[in-house]
PDB file of N, CA and C in Angstrom:
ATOM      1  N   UNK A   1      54.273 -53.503 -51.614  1.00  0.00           N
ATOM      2  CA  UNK A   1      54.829 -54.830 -51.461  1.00  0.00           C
ATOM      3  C   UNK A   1      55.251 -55.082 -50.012  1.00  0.00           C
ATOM      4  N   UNK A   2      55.681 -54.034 -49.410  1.00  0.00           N
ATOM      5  CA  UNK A   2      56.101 -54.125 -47.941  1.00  0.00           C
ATOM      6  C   UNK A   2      54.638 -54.494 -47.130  1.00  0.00           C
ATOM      7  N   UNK A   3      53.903 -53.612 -47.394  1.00  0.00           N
ATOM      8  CA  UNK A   3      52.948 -54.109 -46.636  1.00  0.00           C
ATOM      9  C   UNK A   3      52.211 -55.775 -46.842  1.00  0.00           C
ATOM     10  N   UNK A   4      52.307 -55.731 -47.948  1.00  0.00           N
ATOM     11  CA  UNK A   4      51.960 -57.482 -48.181  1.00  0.00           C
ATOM     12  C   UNK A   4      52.891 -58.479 -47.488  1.00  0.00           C
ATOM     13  N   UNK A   5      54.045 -58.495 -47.757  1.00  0.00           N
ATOM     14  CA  UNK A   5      55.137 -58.953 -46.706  1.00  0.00           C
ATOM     15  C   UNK A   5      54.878 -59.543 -45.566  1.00  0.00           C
ATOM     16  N   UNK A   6      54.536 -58.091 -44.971  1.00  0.00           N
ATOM     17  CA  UNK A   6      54.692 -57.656 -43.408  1.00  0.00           C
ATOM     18  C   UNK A   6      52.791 -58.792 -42.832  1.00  0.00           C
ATOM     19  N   UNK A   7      52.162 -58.508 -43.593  1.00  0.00           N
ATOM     20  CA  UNK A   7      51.034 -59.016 -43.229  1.00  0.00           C
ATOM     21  C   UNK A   7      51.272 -60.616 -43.715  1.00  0.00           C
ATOM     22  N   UNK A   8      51.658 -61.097 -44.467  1.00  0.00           N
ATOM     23  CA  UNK A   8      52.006 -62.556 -44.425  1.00  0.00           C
ATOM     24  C   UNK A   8      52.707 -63.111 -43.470  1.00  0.00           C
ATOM     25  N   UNK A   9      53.599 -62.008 -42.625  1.00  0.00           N
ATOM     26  CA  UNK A   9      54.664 -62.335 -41.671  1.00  0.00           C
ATOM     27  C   UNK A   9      53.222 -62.578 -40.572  1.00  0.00           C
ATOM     28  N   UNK A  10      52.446 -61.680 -40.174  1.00  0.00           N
ATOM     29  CA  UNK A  10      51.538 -61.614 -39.454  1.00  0.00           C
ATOM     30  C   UNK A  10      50.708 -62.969 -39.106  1.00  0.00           C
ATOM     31  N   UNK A  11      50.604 -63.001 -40.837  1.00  0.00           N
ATOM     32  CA  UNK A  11      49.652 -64.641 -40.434  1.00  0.00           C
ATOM     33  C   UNK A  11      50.295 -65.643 -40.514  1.00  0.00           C
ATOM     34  N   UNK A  12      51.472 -65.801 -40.660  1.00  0.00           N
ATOM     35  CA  UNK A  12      52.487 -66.913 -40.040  1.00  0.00           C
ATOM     36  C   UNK A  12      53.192 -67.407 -41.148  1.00  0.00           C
ATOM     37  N   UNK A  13      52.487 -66.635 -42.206  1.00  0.00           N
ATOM     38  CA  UNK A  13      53.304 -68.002 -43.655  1.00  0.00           C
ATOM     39  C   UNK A  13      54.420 -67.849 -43.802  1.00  0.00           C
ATOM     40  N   UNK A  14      55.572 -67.465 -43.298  1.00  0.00           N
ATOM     41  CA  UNK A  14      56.807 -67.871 -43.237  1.00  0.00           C
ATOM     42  C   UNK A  14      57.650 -68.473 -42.114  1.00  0.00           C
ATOM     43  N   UNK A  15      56.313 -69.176 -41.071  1.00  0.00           N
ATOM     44  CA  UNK A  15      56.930 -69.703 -40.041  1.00  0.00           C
ATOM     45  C   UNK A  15      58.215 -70.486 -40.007  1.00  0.00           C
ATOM     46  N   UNK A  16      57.722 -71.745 -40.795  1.00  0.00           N
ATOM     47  CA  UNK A  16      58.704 -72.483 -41.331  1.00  0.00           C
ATOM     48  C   UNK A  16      59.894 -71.937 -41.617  1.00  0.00           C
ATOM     49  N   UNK A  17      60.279 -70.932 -42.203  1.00  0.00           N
ATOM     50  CA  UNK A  17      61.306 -70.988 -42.686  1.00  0.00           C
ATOM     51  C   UNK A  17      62.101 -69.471 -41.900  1.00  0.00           C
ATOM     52  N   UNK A  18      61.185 -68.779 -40.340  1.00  0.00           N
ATOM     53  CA  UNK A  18      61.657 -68.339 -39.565  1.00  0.00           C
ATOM     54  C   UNK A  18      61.483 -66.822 -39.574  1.00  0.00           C
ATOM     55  N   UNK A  19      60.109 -66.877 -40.436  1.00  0.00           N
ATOM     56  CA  UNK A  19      59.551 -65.359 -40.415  1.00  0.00           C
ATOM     57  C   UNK A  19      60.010 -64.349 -40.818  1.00  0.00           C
ATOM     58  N   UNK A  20      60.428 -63.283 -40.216  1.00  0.00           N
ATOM     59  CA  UNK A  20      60.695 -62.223 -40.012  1.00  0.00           C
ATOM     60  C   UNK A  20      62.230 -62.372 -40.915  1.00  0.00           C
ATOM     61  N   UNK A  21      62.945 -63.386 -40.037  1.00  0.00           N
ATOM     62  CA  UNK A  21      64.158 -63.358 -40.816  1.00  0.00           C
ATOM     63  C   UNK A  21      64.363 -63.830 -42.023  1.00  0.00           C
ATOM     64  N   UNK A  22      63.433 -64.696 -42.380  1.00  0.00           N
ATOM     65  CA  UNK A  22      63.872 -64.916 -44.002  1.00  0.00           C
ATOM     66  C   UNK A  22      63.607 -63.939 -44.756  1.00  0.00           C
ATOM     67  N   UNK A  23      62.310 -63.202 -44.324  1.00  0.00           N
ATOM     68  CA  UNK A  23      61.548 -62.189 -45.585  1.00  0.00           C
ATOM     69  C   UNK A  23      63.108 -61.287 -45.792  1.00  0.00           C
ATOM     70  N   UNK A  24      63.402 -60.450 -44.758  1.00  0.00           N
ATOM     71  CA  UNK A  24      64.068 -59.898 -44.460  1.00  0.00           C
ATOM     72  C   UNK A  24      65.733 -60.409 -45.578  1.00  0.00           C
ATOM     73  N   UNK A  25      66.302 -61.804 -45.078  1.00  0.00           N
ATOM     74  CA  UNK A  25      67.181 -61.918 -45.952  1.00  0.00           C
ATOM     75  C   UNK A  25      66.855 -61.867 -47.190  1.00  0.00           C
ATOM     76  N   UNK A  26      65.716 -62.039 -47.805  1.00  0.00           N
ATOM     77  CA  UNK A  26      65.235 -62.148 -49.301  1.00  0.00           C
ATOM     78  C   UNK A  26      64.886 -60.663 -49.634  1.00  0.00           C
ATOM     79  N   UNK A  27      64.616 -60.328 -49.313  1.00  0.00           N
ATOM     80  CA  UNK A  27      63.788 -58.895 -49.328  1.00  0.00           C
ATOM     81  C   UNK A  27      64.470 -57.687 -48.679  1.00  0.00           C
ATOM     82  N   UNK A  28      65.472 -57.215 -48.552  1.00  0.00           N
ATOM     83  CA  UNK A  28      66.053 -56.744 -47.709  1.00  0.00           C
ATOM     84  C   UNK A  28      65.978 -54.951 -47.785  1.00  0.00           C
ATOM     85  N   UNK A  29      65.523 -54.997 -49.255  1.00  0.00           N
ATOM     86  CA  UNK A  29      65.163 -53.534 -49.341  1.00  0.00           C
ATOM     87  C   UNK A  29      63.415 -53.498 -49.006  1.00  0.00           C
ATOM     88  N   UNK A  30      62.805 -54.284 -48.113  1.00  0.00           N
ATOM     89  CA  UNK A  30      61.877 -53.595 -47.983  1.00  0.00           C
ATOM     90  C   UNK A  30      61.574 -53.428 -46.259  1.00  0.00           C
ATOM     91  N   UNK A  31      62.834 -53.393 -45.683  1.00  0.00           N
ATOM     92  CA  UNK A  31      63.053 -54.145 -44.346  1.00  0.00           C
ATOM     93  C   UNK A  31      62.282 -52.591 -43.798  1.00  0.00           C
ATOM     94  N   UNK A  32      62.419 -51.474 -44.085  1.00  0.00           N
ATOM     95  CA  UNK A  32      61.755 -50.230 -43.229  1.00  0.00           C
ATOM     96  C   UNK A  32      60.138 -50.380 -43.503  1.00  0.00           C
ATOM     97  N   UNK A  33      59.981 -50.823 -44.762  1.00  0.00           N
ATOM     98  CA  UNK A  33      58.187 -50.124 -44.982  1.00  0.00           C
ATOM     99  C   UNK A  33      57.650 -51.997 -44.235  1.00  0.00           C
ATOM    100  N   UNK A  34      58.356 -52.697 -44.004  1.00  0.00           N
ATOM    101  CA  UNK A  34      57.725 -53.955 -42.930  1.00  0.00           C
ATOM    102  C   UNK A  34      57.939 -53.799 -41.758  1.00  0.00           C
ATOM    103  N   UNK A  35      59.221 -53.090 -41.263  1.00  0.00           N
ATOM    104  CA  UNK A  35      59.254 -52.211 -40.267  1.00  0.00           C
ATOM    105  C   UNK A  35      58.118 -51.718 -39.384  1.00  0.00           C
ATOM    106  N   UNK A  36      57.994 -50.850 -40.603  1.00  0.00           N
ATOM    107  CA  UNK A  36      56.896 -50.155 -40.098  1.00  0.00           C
ATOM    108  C   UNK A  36      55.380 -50.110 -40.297  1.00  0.00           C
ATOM    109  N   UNK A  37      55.245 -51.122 -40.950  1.00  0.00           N
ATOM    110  CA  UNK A  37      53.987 -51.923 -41.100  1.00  0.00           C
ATOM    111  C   UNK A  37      53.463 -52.336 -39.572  1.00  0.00           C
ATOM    112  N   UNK A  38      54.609 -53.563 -39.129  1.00  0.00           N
ATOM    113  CA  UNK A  38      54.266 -54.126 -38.181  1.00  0.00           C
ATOM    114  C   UNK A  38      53.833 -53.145 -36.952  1.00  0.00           C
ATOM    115  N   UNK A  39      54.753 -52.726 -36.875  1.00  0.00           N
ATOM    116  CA  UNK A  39      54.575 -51.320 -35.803  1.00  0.00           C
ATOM    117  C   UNK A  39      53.681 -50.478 -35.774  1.00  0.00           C
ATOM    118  N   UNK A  40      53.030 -50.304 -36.909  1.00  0.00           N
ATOM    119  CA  UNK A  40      51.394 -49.848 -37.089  1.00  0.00           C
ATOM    120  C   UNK A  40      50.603 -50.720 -36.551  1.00  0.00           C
ATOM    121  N   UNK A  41      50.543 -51.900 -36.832  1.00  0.00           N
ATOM    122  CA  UNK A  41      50.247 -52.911 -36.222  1.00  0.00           C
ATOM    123  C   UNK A  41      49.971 -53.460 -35.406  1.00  0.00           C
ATOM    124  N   UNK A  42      51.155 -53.224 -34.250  1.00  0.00           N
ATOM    125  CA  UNK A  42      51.035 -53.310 -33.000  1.00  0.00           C
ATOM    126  C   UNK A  42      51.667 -54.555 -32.803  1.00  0.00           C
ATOM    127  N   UNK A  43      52.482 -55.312 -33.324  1.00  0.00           N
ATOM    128  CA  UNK A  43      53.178 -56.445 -33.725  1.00  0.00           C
ATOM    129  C   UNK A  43      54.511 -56.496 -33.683  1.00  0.00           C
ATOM    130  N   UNK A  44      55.318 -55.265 -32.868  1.00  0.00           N
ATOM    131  CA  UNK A  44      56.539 -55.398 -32.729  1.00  0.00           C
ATOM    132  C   UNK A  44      57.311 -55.967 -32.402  1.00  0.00           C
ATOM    133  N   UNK A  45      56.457 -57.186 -31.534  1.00  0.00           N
ATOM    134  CA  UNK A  45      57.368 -58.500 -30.981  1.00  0.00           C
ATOM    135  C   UNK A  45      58.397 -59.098 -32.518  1.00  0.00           C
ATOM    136  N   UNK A  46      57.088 -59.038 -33.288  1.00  0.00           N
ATOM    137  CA  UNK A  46      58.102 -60.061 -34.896  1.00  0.00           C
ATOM    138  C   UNK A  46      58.838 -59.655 -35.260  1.00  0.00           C
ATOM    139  N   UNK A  47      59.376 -58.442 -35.195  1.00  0.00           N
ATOM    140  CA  UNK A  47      60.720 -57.400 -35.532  1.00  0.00           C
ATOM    141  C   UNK A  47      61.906 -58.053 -34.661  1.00  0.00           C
ATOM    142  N   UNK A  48      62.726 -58.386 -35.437  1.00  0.00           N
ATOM    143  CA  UNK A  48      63.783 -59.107 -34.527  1.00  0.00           C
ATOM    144  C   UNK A  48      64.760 -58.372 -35.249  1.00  0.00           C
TER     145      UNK A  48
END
């Protein structure tokens, strides 16, 4: 599930409502495995 997350964060679909940080307030137990998704990634800018 983290990784699904983390890759929606990627393609923007939670722009609107501020990315990174909403998943994050909603989702908050999956904040390491999106973590570290992104960071596999190479996408560490979206980690705020």
């Amino acid at each position: 599930m983290a990784a699904y997350m983390a890759q929606r964060i990627i393609d923007g679909a939670f722009d609107a409502q501020g990315g990174y940080a909403y998943v994050i307030s909603k989702r908050a137990d999956l904040k390491a495995g999106i973590d570290a998704y992104l960071t596999q990634q190479g996408r560490e800018d979206l980690i705020l």
